[in-house]
Protein backbone atom coordinates (compact mmCIF):
# COMPACT_ATOMS: atom_id res chain seq x y z
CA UNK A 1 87.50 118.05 246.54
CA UNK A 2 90.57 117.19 244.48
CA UNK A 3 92.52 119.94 242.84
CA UNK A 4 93.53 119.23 239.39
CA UNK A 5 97.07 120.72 238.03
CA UNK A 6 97.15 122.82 235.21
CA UNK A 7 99.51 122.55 232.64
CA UNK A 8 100.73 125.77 232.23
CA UNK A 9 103.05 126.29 228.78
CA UNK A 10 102.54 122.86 227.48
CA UNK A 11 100.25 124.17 224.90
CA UNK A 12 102.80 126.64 223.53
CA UNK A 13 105.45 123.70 223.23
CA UNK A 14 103.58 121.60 221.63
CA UNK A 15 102.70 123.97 219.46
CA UNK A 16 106.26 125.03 217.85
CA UNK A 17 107.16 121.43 217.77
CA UNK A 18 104.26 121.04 214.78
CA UNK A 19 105.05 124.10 213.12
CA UNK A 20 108.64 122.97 213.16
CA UNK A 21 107.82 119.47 211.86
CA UNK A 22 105.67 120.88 209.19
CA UNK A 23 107.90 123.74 208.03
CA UNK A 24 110.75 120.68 207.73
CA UNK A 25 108.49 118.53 205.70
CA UNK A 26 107.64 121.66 203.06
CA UNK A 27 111.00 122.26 202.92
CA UNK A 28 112.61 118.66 202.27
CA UNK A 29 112.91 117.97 198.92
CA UNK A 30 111.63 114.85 197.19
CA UNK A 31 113.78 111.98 195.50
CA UNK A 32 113.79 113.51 192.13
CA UNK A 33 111.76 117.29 192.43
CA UNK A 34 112.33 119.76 194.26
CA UNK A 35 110.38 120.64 197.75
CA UNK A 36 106.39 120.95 198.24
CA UNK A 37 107.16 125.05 198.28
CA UNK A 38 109.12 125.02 194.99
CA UNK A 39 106.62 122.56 193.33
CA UNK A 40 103.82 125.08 194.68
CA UNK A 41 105.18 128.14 193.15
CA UNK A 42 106.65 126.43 190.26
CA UNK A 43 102.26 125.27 189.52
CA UNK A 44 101.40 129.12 190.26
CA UNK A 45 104.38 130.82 187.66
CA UNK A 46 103.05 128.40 185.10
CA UNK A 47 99.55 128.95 185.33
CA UNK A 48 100.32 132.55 185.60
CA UNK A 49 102.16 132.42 182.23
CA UNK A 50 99.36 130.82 180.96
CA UNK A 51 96.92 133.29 181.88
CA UNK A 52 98.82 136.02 180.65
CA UNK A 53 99.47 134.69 177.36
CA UNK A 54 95.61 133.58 176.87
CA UNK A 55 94.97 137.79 177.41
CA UNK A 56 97.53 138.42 175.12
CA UNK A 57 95.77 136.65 172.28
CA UNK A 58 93.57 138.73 169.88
């Protein structure tokens, strides 16, 4: 019977690479906006401003 080597600590490598390469693409900044985390909260303070003047209304 062959024995097959695990790969121990591969996974965990792997694994901050990708949250490394996505936290640099959320954080880069487009050509003439700003980056996908600005443009996120940026949608959310609007529609938040929104909302709360729609309840202000008689």
């Amino acid at each position: 019977m062959k024995h097959i080597k695990k790969q121990l600590g591969q996974s965990a490598t792997e694994y901050i690479i990708t949250l490394i390469v996505v936290m640099m693409i959320l954080g880069v900044g487009f050509a003439n906006e700003g980056s996908v985390i600005t443009i996120f909260l940026d949608a959310v303070r609007e529609g938040f401003e929104r909302y709360s003047s729609f309840l202000s209304l008689p």
